[in-house]
PDB file of N, CA and C in Angstrom:
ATOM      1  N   UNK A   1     -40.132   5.201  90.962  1.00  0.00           N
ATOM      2  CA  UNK A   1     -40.059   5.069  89.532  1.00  0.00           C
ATOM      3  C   UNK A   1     -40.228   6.420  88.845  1.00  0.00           C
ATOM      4  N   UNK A   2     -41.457   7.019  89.651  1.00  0.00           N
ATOM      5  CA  UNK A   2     -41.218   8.437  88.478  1.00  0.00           C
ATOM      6  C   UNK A   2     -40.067   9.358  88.691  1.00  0.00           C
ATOM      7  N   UNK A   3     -39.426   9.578  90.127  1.00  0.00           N
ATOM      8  CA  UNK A   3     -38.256  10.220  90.271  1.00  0.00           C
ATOM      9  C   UNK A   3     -37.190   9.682  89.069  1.00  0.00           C
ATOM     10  N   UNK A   4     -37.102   8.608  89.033  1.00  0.00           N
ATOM     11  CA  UNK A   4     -35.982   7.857  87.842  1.00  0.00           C
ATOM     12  C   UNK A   4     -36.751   8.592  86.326  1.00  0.00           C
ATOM     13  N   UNK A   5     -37.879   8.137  85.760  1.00  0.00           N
ATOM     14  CA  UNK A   5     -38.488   9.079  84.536  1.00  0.00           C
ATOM     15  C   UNK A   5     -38.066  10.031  84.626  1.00  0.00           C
ATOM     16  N   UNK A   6     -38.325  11.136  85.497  1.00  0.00           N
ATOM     17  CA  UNK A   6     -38.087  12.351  85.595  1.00  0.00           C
ATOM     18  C   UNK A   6     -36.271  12.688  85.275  1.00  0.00           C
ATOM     19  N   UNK A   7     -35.575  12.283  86.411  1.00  0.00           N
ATOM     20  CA  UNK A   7     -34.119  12.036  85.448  1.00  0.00           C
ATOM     21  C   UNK A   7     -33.597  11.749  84.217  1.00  0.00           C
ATOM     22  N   UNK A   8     -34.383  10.684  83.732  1.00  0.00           N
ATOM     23  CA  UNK A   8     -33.958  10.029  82.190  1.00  0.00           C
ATOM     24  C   UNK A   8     -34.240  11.551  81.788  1.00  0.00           C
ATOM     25  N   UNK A   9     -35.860  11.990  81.923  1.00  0.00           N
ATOM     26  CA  UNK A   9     -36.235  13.062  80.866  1.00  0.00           C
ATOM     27  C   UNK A   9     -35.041  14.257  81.008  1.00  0.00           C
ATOM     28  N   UNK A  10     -34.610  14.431  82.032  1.00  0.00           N
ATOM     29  CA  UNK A  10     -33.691  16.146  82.303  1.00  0.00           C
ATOM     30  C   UNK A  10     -32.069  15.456  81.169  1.00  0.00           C
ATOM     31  N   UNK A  11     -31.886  14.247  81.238  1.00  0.00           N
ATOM     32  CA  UNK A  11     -30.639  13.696  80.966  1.00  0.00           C
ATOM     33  C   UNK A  11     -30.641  13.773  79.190  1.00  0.00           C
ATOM     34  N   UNK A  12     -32.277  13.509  78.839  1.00  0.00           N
ATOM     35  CA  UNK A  12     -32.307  13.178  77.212  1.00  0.00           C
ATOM     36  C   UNK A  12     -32.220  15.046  77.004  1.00  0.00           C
ATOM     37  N   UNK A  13     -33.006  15.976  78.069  1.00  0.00           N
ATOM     38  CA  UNK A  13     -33.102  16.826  77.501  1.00  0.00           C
ATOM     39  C   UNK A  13     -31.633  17.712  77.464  1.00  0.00           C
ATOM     40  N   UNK A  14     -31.144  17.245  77.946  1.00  0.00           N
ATOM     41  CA  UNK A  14     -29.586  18.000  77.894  1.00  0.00           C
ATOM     42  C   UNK A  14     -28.708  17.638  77.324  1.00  0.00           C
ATOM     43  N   UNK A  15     -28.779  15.698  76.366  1.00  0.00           N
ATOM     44  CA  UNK A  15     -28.295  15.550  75.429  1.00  0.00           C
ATOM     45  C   UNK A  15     -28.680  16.732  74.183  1.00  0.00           C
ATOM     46  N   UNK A  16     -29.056  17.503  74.225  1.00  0.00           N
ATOM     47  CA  UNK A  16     -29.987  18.458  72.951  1.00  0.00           C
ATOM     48  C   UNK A  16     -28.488  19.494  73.291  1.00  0.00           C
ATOM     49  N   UNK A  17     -28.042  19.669  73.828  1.00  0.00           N
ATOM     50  CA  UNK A  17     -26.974  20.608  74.254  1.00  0.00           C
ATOM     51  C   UNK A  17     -25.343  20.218  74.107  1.00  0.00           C
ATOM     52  N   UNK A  18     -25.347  18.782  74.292  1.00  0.00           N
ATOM     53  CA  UNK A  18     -24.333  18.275  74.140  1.00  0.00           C
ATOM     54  C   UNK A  18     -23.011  18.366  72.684  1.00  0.00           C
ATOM     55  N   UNK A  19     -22.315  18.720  72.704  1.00  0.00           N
ATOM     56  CA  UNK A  19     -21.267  19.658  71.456  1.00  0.00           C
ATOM     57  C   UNK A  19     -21.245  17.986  70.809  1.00  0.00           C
ATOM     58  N   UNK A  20     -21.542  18.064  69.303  1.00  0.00           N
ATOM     59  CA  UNK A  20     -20.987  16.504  68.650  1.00  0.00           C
ATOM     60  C   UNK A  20     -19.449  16.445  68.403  1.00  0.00           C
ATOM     61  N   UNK A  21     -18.987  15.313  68.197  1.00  0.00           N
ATOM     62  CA  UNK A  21     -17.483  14.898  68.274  1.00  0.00           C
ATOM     63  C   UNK A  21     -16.659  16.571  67.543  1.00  0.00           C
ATOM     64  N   UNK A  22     -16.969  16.980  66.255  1.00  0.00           N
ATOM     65  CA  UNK A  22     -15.949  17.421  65.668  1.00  0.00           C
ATOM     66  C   UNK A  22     -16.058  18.957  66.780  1.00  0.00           C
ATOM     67  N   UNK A  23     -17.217  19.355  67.016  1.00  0.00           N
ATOM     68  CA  UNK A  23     -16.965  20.660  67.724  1.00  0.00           C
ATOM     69  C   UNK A  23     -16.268  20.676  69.215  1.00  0.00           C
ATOM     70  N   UNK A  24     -16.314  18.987  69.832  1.00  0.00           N
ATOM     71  CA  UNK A  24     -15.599  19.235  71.098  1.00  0.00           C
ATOM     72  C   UNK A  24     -14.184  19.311  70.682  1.00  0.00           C
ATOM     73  N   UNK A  25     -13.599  18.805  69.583  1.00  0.00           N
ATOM     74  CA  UNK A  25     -11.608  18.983  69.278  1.00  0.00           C
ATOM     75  C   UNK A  25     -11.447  20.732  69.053  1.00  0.00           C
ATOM     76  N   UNK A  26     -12.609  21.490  68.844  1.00  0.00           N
ATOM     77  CA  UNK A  26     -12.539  22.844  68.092  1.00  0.00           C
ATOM     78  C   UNK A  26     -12.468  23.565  69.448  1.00  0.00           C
ATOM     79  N   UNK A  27     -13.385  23.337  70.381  1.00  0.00           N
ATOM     80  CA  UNK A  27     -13.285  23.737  71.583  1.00  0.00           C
ATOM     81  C   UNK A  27     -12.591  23.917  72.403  1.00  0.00           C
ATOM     82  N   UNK A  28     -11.948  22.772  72.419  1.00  0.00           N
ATOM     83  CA  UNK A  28     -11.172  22.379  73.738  1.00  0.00           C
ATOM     84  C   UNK A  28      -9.773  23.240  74.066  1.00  0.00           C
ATOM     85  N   UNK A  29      -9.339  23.977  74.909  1.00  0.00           N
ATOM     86  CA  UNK A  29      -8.304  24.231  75.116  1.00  0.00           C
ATOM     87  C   UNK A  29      -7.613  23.528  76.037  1.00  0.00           C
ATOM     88  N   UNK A  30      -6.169  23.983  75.616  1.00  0.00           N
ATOM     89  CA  UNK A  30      -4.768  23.597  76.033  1.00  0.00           C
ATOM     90  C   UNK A  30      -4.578  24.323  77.629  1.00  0.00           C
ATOM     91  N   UNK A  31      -4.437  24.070  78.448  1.00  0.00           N
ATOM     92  CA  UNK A  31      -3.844  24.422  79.433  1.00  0.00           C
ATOM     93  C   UNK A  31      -2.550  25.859  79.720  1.00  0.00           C
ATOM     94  N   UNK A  32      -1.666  25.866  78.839  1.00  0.00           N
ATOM     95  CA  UNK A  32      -1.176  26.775  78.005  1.00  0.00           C
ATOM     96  C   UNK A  32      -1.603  27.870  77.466  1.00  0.00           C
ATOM     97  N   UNK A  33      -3.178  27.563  77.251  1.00  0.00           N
ATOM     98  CA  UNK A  33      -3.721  28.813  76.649  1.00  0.00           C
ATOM     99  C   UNK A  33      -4.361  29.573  77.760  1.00  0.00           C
ATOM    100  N   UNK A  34      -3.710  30.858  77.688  1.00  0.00           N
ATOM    101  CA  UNK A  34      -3.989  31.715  79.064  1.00  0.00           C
ATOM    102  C   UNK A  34      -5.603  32.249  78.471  1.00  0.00           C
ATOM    103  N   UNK A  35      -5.617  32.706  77.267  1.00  0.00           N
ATOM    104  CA  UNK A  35      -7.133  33.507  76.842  1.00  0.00           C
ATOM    105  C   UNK A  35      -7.329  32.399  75.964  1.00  0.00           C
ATOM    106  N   UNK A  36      -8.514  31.219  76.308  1.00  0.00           N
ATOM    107  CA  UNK A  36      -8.990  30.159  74.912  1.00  0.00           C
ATOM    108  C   UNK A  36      -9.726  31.308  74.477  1.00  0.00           C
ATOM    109  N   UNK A  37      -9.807  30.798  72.774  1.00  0.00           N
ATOM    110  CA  UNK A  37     -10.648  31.747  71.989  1.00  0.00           C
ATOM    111  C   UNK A  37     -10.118  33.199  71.835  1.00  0.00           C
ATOM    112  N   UNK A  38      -9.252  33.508  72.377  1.00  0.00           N
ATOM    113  CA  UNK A  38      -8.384  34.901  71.886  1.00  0.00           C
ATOM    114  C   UNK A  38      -6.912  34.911  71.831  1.00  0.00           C
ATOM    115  N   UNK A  39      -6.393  35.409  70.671  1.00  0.00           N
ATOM    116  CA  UNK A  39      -5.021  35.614  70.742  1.00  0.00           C
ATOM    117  C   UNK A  39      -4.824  36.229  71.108  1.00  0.00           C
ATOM    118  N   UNK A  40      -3.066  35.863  71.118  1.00  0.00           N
ATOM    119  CA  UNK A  40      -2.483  37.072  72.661  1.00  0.00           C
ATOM    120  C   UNK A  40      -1.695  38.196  71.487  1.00  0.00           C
ATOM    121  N   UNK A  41      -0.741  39.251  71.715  1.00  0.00           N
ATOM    122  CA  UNK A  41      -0.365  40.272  71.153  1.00  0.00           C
ATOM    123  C   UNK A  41       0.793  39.245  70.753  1.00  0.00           C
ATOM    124  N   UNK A  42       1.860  38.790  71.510  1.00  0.00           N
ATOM    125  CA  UNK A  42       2.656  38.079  71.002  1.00  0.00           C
ATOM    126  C   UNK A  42       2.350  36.820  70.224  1.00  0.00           C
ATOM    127  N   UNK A  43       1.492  36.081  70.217  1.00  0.00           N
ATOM    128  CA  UNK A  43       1.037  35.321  69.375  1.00  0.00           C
ATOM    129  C   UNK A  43       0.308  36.186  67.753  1.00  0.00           C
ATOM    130  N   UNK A  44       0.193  37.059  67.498  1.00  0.00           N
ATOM    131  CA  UNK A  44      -0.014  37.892  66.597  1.00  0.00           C
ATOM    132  C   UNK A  44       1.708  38.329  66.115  1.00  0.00           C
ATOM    133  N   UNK A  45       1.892  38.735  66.937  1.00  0.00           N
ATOM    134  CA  UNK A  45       3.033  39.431  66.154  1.00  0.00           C
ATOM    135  C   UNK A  45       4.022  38.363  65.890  1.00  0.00           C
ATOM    136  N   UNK A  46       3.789  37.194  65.979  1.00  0.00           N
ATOM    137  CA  UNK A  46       4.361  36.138  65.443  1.00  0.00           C
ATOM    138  C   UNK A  46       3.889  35.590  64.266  1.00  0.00           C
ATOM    139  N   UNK A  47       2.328  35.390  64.493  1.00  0.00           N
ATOM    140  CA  UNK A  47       1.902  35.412  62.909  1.00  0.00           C
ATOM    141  C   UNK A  47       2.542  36.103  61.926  1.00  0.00           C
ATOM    142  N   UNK A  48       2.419  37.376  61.898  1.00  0.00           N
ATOM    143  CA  UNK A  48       2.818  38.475  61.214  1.00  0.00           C
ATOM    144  C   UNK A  48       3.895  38.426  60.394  1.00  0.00           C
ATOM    145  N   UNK A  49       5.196  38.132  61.593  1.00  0.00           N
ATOM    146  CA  UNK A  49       6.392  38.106  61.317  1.00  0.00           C
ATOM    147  C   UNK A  49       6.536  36.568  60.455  1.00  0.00           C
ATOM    148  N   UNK A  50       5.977  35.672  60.708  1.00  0.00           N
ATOM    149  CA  UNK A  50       5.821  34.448  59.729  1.00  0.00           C
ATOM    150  C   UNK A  50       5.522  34.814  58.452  1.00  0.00           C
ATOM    151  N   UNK A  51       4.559  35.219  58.526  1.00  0.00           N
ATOM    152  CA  UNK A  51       3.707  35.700  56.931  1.00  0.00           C
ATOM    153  C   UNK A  51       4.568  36.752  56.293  1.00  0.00           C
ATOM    154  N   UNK A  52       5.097  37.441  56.715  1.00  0.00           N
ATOM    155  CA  UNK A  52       6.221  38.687  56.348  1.00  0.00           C
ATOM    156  C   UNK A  52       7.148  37.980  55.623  1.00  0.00           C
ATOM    157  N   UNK A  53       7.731  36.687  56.601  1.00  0.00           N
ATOM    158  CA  UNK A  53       9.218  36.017  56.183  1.00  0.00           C
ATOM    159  C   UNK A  53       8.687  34.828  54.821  1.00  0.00           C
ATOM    160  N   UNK A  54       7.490  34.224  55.083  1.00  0.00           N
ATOM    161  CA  UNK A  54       6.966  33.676  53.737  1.00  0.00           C
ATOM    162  C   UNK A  54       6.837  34.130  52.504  1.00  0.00           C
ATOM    163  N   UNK A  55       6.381  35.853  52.602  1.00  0.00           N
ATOM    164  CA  UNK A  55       6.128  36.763  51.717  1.00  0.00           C
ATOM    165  C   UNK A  55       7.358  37.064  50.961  1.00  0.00           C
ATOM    166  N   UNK A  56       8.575  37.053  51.712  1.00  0.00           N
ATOM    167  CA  UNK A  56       9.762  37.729  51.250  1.00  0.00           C
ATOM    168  C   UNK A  56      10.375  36.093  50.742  1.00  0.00           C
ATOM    169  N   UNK A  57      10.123  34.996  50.997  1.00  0.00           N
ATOM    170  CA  UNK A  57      11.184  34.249  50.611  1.00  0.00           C
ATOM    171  C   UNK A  57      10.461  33.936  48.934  1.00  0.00           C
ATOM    172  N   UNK A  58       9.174  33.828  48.789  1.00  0.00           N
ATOM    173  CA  UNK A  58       8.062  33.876  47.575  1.00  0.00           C
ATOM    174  C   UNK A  58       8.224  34.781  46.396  1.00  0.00           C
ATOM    175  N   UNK A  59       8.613  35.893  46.951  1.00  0.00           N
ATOM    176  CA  UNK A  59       8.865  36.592  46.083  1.00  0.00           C
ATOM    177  C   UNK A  59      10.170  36.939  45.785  1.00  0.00           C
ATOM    178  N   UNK A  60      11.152  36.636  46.364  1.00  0.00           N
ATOM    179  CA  UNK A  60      12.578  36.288  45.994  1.00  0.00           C
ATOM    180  C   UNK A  60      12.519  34.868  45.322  1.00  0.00           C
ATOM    181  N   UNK A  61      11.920  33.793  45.439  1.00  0.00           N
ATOM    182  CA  UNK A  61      11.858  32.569  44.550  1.00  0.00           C
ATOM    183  C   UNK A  61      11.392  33.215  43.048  1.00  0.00           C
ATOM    184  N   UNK A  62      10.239  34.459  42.688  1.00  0.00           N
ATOM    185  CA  UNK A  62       9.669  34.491  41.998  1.00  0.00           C
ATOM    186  C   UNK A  62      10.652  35.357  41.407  1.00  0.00           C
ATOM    187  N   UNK A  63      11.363  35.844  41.826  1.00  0.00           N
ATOM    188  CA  UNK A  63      12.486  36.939  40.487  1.00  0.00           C
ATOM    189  C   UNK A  63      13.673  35.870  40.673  1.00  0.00           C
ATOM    190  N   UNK A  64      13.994  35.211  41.082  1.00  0.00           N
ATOM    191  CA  UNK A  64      14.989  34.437  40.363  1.00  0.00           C
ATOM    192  C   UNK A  64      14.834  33.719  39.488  1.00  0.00           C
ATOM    193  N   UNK A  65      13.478  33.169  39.709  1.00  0.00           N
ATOM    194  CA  UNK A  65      12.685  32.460  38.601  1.00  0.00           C
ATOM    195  C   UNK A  65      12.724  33.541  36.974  1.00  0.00           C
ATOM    196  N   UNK A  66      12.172  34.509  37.541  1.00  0.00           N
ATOM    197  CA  UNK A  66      11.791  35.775  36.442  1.00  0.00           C
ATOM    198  C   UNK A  66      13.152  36.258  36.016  1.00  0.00           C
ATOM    199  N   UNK A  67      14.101  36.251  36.406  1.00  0.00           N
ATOM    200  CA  UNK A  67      15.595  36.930  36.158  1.00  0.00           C
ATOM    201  C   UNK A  67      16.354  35.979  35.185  1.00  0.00           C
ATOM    202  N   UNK A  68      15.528  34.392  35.542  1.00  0.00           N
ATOM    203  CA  UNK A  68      16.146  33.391  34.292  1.00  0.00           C
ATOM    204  C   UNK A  68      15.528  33.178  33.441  1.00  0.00           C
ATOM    205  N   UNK A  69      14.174  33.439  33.112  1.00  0.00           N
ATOM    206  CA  UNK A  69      13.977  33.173  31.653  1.00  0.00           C
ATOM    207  C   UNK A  69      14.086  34.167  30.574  1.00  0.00           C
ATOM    208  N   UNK A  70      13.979  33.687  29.297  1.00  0.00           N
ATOM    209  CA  UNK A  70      14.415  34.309  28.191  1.00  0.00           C
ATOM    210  C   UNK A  70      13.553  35.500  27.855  1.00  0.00           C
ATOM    211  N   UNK A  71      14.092  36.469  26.743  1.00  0.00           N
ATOM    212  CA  UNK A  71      13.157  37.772  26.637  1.00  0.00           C
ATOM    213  C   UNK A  71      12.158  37.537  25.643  1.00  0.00           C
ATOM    214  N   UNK A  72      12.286  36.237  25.103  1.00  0.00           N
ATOM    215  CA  UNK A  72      10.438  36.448  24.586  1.00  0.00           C
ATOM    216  C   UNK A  72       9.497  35.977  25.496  1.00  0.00           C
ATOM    217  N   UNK A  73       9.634  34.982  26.555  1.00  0.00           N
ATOM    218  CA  UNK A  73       8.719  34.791  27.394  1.00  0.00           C
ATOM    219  C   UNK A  73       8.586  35.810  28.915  1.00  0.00           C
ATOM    220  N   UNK A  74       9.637  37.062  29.068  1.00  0.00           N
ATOM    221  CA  UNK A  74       9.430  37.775  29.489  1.00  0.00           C
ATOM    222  C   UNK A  74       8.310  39.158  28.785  1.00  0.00           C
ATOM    223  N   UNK A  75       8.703  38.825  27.694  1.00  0.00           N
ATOM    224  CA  UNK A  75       7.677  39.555  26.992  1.00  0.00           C
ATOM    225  C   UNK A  75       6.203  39.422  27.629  1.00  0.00           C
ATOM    226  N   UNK A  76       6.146  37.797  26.908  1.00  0.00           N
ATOM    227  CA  UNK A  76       4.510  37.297  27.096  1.00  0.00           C
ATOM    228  C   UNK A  76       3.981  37.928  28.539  1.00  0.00           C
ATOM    229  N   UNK A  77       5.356  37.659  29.288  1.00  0.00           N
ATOM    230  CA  UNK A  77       4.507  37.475  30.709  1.00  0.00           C
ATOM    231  C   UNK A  77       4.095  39.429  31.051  1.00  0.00           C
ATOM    232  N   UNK A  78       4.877  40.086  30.623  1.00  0.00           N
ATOM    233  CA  UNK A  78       4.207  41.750  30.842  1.00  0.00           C
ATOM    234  C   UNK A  78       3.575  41.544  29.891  1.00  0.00           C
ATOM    235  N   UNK A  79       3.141  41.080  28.506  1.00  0.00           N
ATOM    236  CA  UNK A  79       1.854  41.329  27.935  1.00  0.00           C
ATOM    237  C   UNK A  79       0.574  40.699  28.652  1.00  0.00           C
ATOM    238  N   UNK A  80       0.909  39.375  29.178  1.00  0.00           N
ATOM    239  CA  UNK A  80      -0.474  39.269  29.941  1.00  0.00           C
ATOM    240  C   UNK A  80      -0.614  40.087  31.319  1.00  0.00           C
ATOM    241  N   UNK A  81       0.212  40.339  31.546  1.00  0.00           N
ATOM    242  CA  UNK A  81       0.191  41.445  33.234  1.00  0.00           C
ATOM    243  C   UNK A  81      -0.595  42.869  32.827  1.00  0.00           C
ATOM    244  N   UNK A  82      -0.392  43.100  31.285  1.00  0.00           N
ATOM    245  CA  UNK A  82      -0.284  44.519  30.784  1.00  0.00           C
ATOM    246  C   UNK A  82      -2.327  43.838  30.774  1.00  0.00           C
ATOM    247  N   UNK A  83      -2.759  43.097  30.244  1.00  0.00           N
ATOM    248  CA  UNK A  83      -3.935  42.262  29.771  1.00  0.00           C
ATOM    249  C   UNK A  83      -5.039  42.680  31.257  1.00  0.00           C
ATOM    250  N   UNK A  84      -3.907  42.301  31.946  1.00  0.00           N
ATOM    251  CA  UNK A  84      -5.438  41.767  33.475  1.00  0.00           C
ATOM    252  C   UNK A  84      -5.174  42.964  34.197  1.00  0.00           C
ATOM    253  N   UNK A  85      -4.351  43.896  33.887  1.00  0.00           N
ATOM    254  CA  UNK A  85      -4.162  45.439  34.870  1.00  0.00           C
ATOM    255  C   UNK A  85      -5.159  45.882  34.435  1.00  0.00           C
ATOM    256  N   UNK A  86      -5.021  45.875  32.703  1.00  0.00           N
ATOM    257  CA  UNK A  86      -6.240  47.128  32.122  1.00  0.00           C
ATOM    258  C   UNK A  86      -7.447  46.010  32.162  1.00  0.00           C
ATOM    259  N   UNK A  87      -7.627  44.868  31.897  1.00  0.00           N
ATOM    260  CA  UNK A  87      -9.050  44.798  32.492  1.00  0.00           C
ATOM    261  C   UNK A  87      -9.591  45.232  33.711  1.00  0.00           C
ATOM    262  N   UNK A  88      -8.597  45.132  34.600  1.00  0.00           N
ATOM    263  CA  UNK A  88      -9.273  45.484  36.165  1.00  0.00           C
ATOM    264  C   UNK A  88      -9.655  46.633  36.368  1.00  0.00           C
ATOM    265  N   UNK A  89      -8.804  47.523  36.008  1.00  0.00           N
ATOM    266  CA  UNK A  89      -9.121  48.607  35.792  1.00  0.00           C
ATOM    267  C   UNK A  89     -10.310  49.502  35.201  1.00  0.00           C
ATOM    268  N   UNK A  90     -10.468  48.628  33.906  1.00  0.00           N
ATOM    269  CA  UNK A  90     -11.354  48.988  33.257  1.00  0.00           C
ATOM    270  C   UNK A  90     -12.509  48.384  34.045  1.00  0.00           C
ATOM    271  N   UNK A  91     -12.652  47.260  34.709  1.00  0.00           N
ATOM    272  CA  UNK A  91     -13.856  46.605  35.710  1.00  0.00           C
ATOM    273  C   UNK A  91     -14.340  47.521  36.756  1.00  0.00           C
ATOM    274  N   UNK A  92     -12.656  48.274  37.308  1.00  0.00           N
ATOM    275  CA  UNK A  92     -13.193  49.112  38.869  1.00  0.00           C
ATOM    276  C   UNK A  92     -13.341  50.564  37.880  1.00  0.00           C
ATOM    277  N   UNK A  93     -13.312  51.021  36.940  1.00  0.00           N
ATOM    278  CA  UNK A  93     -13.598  52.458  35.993  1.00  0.00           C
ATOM    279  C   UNK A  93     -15.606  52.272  35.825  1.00  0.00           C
ATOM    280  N   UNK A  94     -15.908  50.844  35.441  1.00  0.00           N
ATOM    281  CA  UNK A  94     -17.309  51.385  34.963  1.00  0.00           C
ATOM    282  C   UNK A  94     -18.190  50.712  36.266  1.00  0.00           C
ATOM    283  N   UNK A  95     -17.380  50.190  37.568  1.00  0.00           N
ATOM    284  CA  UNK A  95     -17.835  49.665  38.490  1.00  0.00           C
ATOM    285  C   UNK A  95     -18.265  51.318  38.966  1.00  0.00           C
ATOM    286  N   UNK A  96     -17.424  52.450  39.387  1.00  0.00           N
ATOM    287  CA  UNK A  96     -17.598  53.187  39.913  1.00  0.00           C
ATOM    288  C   UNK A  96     -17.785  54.621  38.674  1.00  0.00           C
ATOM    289  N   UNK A  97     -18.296  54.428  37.609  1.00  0.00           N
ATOM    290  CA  UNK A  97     -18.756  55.092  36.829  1.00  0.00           C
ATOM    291  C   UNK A  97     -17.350  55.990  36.831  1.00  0.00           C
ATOM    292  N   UNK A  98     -16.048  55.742  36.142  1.00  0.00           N
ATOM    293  CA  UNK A  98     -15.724  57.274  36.401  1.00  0.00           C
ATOM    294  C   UNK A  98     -15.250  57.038  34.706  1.00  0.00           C
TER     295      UNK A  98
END
């Protein structure tokens, strides 16, 4: 009987270690993954090239957008651009005393 106690106790004490549900899906690797927990160079430079091609299609949506509206609301929009440059500016001028 105490050999069996003694088990329960090593078994409860290593439930204390045991990962709960959401951290074992975070964990777990794929078979596929040659380094778990590190990306590879080509898996980076795929990111990259994603975020590059997102970047460029965003900002081609955003001047066609900008190329069709009219010149008083092109106005507005460089007066508020003109608005939050010189605040920032003026934020990073007395941030760094100059």
């Amino acid at each position: 009987m105490n050999a069996h106690h003694d088990s329960e106790e090593n078994a409860i004490m290593t439930d204390i270690f045991k990962p709960i549900a959401d951290d074992r899906s975070s964990t777990q690797t794929s078979a596929s993954d040659p380094f778990p927990g590190q990306s590879t160079p080509a898996n980076e430079a795929g990111r990259t090239v994603l975020i590059g091609l997102l970047g460029g299609i965003v900002s081609a949506a955003g001047y066609v957008i900008y190329s069709r509206l009219p010149d008083d609301q092109r106005e507005k929009l460089h007066a508020q651009v003109r608005q939050a440059v010189d605040s920032r500016v003026n934020e990073l001028r007395s941030r760094f005393n100059l």
